[in-house]
PDB file of N, CA and C in Angstrom:
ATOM      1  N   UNK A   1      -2.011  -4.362  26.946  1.00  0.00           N
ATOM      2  CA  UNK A   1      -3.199  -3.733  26.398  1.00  0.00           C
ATOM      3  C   UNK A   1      -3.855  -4.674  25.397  1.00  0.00           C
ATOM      4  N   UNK A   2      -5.195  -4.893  25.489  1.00  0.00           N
ATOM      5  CA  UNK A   2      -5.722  -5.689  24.293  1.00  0.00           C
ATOM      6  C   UNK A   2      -5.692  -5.063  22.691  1.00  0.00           C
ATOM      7  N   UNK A   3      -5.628  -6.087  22.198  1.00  0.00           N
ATOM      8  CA  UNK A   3      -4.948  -5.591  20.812  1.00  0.00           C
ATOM      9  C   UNK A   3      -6.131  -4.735  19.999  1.00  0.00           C
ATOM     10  N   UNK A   4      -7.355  -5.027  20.182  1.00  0.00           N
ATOM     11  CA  UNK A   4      -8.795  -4.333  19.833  1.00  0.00           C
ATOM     12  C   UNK A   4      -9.073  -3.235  20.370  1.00  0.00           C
ATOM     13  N   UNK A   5      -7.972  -2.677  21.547  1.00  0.00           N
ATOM     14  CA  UNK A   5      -7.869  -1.627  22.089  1.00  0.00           C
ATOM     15  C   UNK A   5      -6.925  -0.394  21.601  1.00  0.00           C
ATOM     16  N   UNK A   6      -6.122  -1.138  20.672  1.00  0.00           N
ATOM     17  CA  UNK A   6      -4.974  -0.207  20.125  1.00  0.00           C
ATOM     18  C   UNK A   6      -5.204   0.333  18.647  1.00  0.00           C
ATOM     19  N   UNK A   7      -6.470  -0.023  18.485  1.00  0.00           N
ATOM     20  CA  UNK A   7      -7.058  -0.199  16.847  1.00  0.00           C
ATOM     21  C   UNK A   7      -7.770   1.172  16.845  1.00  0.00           C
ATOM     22  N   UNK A   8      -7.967   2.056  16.377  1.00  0.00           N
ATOM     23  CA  UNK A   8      -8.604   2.970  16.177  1.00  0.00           C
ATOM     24  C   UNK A   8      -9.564   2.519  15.492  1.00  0.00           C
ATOM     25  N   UNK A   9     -11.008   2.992  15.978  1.00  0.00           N
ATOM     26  CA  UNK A   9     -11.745   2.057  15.620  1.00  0.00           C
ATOM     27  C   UNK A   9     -12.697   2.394  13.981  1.00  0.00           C
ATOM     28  N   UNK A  10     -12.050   3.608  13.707  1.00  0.00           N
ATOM     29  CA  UNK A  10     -12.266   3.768  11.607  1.00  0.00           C
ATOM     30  C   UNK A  10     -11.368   3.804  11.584  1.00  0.00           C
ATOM     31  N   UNK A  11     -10.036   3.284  11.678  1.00  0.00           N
ATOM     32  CA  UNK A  11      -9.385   2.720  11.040  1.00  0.00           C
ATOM     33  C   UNK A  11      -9.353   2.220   9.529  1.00  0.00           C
ATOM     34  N   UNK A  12      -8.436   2.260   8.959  1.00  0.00           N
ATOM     35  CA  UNK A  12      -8.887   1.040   7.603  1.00  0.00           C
ATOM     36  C   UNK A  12      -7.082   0.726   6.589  1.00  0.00           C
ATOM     37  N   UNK A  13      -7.077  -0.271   6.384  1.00  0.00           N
ATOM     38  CA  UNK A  13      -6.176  -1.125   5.818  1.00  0.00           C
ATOM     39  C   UNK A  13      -6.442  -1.034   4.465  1.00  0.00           C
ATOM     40  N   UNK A  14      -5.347  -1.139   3.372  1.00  0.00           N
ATOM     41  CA  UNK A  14      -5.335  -1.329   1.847  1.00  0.00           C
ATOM     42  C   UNK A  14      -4.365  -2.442   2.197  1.00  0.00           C
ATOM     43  N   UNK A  15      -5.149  -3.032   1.053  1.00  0.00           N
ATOM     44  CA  UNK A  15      -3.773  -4.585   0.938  1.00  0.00           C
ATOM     45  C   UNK A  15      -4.200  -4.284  -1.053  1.00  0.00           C
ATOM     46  N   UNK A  16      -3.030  -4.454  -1.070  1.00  0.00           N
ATOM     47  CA  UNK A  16      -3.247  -3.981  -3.013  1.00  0.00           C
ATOM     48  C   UNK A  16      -1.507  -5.258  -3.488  1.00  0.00           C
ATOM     49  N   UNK A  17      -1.731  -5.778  -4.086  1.00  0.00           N
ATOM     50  CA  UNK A  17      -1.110  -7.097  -4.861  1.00  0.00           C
ATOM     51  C   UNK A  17      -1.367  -6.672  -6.457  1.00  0.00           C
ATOM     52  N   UNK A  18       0.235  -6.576  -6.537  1.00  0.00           N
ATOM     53  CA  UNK A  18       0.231  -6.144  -7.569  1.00  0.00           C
ATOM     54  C   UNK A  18       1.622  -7.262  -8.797  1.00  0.00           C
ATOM     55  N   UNK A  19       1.302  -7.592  -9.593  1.00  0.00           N
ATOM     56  CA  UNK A  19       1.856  -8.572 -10.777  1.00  0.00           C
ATOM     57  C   UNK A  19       2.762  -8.158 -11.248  1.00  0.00           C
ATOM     58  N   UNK A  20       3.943  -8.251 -11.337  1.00  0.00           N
ATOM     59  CA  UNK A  20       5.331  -7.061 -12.115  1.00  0.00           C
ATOM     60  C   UNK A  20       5.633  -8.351 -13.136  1.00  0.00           C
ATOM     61  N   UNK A  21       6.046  -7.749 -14.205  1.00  0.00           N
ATOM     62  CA  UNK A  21       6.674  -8.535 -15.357  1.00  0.00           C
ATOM     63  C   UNK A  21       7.978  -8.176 -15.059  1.00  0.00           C
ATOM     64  N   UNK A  22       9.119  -9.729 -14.648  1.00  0.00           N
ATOM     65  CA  UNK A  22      10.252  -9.746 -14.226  1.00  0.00           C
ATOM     66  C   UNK A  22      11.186  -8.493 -14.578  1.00  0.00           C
ATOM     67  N   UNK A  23      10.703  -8.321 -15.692  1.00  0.00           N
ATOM     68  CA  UNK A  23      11.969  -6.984 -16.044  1.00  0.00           C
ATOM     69  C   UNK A  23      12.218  -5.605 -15.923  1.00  0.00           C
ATOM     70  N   UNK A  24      10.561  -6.328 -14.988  1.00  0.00           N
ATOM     71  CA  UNK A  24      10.229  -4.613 -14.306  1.00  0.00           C
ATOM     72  C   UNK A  24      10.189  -4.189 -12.358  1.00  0.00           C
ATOM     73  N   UNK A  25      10.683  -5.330 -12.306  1.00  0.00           N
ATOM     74  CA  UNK A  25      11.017  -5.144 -10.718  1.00  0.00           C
ATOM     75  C   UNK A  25      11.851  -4.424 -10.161  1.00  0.00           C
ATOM     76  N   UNK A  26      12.929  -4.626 -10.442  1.00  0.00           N
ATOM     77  CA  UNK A  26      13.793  -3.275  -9.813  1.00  0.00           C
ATOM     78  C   UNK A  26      13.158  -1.821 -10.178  1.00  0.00           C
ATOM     79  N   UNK A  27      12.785  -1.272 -11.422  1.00  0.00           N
ATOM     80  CA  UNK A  27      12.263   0.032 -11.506  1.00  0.00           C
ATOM     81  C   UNK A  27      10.888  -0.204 -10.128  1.00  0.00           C
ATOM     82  N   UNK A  28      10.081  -0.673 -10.440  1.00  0.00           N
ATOM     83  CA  UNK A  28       9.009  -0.532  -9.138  1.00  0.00           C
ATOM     84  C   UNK A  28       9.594  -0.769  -8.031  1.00  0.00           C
ATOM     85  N   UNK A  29      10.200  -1.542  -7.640  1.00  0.00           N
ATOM     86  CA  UNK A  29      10.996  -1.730  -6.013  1.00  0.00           C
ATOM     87  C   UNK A  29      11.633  -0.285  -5.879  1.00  0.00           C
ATOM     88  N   UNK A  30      12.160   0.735  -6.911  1.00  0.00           N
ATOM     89  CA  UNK A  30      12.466   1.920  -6.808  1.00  0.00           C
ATOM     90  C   UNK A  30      11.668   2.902  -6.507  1.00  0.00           C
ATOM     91  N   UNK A  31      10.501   3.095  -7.500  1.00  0.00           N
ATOM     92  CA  UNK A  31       9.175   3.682  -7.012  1.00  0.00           C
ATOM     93  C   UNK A  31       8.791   2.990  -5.579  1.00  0.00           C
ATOM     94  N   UNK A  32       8.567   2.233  -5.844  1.00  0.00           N
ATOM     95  CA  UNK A  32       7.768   1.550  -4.297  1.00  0.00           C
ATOM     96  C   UNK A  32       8.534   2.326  -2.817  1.00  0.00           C
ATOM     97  N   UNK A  33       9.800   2.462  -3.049  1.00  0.00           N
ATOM     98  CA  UNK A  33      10.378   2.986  -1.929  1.00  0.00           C
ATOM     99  C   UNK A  33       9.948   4.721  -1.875  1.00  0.00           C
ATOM    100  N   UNK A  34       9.856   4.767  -2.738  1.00  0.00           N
ATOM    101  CA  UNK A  34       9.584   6.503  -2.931  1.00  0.00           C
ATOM    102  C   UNK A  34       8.607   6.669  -2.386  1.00  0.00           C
ATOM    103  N   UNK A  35       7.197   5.583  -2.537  1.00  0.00           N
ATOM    104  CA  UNK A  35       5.930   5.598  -2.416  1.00  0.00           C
ATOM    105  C   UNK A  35       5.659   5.524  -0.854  1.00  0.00           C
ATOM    106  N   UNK A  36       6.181   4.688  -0.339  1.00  0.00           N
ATOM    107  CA  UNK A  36       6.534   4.085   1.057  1.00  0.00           C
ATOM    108  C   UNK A  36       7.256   5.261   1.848  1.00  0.00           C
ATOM    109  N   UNK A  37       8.332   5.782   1.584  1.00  0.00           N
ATOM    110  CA  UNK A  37       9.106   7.059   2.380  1.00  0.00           C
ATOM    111  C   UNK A  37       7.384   8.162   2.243  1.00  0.00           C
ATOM    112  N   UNK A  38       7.441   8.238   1.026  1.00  0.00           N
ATOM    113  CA  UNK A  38       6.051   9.808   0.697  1.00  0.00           C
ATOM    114  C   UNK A  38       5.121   8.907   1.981  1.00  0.00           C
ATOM    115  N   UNK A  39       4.451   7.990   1.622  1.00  0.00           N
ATOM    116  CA  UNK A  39       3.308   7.705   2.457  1.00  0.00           C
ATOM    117  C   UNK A  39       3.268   8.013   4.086  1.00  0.00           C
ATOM    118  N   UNK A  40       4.412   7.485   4.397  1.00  0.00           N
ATOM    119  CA  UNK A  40       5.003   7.346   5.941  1.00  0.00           C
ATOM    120  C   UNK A  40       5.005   9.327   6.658  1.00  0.00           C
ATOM    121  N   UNK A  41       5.423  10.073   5.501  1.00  0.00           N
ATOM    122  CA  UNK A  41       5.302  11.026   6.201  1.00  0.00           C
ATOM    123  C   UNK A  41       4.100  12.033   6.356  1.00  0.00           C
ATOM    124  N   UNK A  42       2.991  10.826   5.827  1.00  0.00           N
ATOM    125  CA  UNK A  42       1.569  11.569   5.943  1.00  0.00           C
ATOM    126  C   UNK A  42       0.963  11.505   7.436  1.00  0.00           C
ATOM    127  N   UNK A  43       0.612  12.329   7.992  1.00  0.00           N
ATOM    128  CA  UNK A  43       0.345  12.716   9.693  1.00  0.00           C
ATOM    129  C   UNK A  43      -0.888  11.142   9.513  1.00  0.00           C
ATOM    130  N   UNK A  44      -1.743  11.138   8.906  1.00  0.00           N
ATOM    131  CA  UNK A  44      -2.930   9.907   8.558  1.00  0.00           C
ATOM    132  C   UNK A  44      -2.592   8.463   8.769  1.00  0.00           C
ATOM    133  N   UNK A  45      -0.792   8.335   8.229  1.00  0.00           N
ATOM    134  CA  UNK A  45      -0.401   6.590   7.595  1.00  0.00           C
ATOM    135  C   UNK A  45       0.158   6.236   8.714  1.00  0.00           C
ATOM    136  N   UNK A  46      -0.219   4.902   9.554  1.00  0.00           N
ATOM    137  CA  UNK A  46      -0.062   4.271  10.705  1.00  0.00           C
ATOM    138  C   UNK A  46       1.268   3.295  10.056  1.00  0.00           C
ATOM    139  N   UNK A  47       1.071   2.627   8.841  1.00  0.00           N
ATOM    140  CA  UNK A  47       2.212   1.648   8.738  1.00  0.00           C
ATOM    141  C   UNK A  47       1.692   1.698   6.955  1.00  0.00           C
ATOM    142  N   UNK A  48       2.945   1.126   6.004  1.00  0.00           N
ATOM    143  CA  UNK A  48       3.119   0.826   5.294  1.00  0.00           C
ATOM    144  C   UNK A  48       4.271  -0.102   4.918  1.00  0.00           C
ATOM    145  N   UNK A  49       3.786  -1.602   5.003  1.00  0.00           N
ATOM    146  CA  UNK A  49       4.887  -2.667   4.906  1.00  0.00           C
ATOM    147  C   UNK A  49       4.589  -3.370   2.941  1.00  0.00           C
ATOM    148  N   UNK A  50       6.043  -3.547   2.734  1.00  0.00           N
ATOM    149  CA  UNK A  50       5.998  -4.192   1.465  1.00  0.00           C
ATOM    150  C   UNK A  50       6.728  -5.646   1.788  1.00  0.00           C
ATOM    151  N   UNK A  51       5.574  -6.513   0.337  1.00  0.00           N
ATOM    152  CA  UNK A  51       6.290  -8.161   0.555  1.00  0.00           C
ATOM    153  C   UNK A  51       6.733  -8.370  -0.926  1.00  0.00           C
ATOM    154  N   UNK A  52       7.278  -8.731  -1.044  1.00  0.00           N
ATOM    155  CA  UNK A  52       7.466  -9.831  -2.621  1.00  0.00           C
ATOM    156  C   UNK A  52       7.436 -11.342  -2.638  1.00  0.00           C
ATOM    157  N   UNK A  53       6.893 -11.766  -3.417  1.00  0.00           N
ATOM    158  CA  UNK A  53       6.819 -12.925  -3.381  1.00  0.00           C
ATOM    159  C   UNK A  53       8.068 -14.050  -3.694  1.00  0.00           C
ATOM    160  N   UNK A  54       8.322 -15.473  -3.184  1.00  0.00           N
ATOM    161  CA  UNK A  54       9.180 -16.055  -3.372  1.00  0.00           C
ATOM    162  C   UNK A  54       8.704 -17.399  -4.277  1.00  0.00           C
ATOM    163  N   UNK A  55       7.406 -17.381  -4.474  1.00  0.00           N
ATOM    164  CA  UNK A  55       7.156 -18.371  -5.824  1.00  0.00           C
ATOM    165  C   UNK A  55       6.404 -17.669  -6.788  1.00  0.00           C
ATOM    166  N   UNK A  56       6.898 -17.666  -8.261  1.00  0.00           N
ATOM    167  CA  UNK A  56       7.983 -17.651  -8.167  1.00  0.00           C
ATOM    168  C   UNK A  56       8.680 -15.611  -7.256  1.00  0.00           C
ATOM    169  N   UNK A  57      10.008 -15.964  -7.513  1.00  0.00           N
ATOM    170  CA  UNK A  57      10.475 -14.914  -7.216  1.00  0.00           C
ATOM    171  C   UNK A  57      10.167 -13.484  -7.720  1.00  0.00           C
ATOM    172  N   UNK A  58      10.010 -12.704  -7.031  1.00  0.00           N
ATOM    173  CA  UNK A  58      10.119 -11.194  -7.732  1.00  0.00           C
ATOM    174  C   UNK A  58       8.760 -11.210  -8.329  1.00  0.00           C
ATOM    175  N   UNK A  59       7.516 -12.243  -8.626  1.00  0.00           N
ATOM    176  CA  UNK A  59       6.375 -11.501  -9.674  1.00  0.00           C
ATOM    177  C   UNK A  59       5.698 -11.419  -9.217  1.00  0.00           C
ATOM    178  N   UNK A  60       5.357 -10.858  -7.818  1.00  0.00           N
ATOM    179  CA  UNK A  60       4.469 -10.023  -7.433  1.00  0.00           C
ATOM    180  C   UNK A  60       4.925  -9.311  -6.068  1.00  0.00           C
ATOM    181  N   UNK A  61       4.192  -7.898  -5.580  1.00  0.00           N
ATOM    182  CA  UNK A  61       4.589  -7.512  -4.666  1.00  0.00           C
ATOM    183  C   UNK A  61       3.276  -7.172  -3.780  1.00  0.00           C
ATOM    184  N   UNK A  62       2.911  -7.287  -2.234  1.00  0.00           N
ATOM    185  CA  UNK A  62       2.158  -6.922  -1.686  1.00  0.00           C
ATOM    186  C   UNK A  62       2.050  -5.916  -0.816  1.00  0.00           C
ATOM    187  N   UNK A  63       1.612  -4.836  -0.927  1.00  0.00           N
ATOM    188  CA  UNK A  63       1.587  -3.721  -0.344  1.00  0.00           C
ATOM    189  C   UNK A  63       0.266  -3.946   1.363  1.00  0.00           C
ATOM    190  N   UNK A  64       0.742  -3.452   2.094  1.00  0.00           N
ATOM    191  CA  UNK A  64       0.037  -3.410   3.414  1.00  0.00           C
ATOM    192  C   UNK A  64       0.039  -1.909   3.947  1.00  0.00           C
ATOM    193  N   UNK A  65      -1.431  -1.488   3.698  1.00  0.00           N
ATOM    194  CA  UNK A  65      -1.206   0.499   3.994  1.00  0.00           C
ATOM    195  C   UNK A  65      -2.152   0.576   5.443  1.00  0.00           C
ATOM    196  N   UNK A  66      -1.764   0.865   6.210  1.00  0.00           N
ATOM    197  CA  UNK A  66      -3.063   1.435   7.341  1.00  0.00           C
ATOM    198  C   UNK A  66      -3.138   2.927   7.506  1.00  0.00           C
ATOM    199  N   UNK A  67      -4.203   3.206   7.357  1.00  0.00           N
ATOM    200  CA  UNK A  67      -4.540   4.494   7.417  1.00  0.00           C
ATOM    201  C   UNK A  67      -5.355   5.202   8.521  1.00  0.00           C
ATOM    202  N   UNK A  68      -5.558   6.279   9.311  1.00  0.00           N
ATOM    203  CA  UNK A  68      -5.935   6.522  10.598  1.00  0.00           C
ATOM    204  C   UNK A  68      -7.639   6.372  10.305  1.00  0.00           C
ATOM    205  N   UNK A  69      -8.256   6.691   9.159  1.00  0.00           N
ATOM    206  CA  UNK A  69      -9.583   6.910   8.553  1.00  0.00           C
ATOM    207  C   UNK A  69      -9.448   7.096   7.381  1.00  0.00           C
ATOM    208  N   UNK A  70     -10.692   6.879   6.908  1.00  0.00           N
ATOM    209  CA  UNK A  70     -11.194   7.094   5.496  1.00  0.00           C
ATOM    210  C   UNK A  70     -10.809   8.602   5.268  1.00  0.00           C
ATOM    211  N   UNK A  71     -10.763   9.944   5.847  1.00  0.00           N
ATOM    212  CA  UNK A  71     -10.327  11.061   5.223  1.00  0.00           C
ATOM    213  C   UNK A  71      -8.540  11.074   5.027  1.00  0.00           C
ATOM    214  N   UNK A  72      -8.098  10.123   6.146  1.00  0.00           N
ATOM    215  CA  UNK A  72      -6.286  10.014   5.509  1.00  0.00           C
ATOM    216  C   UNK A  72      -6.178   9.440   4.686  1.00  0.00           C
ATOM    217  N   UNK A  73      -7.256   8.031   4.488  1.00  0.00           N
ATOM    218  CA  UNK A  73      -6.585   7.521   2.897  1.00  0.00           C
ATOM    219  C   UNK A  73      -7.283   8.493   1.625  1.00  0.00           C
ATOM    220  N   UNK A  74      -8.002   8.891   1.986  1.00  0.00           N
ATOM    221  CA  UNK A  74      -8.447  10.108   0.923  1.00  0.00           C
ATOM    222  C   UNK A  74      -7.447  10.794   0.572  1.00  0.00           C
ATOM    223  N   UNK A  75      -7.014  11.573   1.591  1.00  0.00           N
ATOM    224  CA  UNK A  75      -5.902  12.207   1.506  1.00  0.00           C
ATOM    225  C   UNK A  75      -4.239  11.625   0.567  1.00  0.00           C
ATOM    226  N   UNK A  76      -4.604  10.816   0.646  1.00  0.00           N
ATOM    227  CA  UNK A  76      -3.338   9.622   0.822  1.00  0.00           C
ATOM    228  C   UNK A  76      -3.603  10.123  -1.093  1.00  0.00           C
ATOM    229  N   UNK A  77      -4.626   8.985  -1.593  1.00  0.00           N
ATOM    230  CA  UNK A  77      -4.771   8.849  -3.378  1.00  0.00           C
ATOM    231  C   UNK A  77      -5.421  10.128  -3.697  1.00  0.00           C
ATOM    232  N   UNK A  78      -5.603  11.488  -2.663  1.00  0.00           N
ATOM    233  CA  UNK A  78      -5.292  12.529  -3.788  1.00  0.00           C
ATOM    234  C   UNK A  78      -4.347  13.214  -3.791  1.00  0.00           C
ATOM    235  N   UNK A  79      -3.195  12.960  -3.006  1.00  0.00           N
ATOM    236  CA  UNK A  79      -1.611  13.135  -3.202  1.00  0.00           C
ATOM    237  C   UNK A  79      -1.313  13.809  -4.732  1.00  0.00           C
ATOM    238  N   UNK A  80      -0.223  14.465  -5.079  1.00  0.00           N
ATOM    239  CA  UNK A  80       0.088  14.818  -5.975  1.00  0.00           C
ATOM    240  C   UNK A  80       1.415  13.651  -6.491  1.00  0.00           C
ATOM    241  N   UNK A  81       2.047  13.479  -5.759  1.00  0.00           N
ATOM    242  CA  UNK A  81       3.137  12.352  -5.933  1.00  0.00           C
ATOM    243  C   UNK A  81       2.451  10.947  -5.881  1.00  0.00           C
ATOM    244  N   UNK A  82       1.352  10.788  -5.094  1.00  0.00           N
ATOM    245  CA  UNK A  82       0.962   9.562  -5.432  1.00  0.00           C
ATOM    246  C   UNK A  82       0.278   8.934  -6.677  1.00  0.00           C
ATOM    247  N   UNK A  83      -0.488  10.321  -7.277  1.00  0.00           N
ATOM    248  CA  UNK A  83      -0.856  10.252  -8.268  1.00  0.00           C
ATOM    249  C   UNK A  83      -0.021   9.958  -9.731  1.00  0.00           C
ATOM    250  N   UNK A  84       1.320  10.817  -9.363  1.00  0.00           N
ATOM    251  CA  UNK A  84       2.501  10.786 -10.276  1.00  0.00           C
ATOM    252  C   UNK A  84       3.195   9.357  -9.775  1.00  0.00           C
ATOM    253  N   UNK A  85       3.435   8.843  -9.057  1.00  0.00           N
ATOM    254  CA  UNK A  85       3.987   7.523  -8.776  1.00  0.00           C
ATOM    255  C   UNK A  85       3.768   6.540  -9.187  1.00  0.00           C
ATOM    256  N   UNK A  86       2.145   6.235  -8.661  1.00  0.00           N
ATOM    257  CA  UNK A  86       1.050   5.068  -8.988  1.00  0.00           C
ATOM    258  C   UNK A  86       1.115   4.929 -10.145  1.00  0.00           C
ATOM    259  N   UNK A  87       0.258   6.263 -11.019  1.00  0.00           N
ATOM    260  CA  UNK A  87      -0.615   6.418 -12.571  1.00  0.00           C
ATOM    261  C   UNK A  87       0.129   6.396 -13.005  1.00  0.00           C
ATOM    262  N   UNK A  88       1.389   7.096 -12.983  1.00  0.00           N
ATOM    263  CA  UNK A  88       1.837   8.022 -14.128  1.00  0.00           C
ATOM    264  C   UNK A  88       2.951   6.226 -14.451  1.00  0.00           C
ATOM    265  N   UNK A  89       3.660   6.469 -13.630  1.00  0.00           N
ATOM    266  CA  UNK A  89       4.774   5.299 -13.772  1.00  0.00           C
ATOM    267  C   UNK A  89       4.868   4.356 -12.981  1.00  0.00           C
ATOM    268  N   UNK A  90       3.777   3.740 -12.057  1.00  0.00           N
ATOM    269  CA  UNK A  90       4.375   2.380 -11.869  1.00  0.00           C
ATOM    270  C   UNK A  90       2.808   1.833 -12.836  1.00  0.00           C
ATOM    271  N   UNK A  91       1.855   1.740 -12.371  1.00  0.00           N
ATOM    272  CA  UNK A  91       0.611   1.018 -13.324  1.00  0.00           C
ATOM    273  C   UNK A  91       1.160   0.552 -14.713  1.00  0.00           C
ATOM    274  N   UNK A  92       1.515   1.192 -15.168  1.00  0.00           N
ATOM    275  CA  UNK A  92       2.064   0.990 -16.541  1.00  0.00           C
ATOM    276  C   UNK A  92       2.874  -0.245 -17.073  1.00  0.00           C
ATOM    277  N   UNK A  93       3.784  -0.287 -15.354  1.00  0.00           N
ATOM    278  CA  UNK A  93       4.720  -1.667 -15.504  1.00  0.00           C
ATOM    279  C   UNK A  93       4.250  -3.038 -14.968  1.00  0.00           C
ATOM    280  N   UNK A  94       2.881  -3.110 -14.344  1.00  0.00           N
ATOM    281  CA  UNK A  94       2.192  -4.340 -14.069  1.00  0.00           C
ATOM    282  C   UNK A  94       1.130  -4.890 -14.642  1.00  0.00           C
ATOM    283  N   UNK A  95       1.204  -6.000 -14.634  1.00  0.00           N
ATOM    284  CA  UNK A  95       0.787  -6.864 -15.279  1.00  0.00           C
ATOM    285  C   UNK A  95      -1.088  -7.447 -14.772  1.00  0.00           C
ATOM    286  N   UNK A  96      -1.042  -6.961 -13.240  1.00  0.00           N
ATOM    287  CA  UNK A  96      -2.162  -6.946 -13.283  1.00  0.00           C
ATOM    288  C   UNK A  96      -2.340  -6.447 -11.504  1.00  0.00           C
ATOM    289  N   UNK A  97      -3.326  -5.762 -10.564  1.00  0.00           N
ATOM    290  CA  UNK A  97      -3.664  -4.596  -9.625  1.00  0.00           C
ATOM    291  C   UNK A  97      -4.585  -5.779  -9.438  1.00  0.00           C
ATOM    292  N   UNK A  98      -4.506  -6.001  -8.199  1.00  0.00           N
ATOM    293  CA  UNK A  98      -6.032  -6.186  -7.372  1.00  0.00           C
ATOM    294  C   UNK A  98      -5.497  -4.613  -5.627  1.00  0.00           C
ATOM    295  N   UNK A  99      -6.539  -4.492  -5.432  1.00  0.00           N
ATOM    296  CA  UNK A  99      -6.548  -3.610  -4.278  1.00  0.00           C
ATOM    297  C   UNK A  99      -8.009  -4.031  -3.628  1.00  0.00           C
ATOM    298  N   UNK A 100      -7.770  -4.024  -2.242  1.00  0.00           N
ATOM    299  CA  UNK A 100      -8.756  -4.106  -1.371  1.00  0.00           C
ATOM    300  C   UNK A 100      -8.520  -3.154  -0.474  1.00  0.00           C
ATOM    301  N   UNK A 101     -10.074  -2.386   0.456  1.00  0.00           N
ATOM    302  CA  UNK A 101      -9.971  -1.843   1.436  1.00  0.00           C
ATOM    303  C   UNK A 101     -10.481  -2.694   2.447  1.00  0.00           C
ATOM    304  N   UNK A 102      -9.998  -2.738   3.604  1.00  0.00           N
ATOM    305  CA  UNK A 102     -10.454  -3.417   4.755  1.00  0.00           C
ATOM    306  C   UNK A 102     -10.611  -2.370   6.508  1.00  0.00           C
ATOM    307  N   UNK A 103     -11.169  -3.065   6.907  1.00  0.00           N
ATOM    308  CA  UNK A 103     -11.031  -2.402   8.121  1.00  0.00           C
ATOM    309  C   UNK A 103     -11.246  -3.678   9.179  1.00  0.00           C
ATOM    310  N   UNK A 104     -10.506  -3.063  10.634  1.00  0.00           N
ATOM    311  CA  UNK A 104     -10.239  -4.377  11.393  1.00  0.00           C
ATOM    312  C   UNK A 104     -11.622  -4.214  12.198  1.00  0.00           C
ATOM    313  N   UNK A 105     -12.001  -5.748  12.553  1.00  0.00           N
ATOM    314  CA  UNK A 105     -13.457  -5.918  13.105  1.00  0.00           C
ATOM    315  C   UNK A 105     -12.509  -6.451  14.385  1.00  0.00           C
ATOM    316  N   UNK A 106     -13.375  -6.455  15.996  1.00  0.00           N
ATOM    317  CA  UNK A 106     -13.361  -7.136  17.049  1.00  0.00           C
ATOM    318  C   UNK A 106     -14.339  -8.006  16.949  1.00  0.00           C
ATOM    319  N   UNK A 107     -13.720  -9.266  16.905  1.00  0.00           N
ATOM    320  CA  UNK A 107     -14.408 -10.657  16.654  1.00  0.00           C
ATOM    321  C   UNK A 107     -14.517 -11.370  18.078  1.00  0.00           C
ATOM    322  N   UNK A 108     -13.654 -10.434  19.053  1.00  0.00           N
ATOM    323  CA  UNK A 108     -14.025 -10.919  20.531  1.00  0.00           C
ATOM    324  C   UNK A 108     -12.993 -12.043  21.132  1.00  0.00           C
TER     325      UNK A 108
END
């Protein structure tokens, strides 16, 4: 099957890179899993993969969210746990958030 065929076509991707101050990685790698199990069992979330970085080690992590449409990721950040996850206790422990939304184009 072509791969532009398997894409739902509103679709849309979060890629969010986020900065941890070393002494705060294991607590977020803890949340993060919480965040990742909650997300996965939203009927909306197609995939949610996490990276960490290896230069250096551990200070940053990259989140990869696909979502079926703009009303699942809606759905998604007005969560009640996501709200308590994100805001409440992980934001607090990084050092610095970039987030992007994307969506996949057929470039042909």
């Amino acid at each position: 099957m072509d791969r532009a065929m398997s894409i739902p076509s509103q679709s849309l991707v979060t890629v969010a890179r986020w900065e941890i101050a070393a002494q705060s990685l294991d607590a977020v790698l803890a949340l993060v899993a919480e965040l990742r199990r909650r997300s996965l069992e939203e009927p909306g979330c197609l995939g949610y993969d996490v990276f960490e970085s290896i230069d250096p080690p551990g200070s940053a992590l990259l989140l990869i969210e696909r979502y079926r449409d703009a009303a699942a990721l809606d759905a998604h950040r007005g969560a009640s746990y996501y709200r308590e996850l994100v805001f409440d206790r992980i934001l607090p422990m990084l050092a610095a958030r970039r987030v992007e939304i994307l969506r996949p184009r057929d470039v042909g």
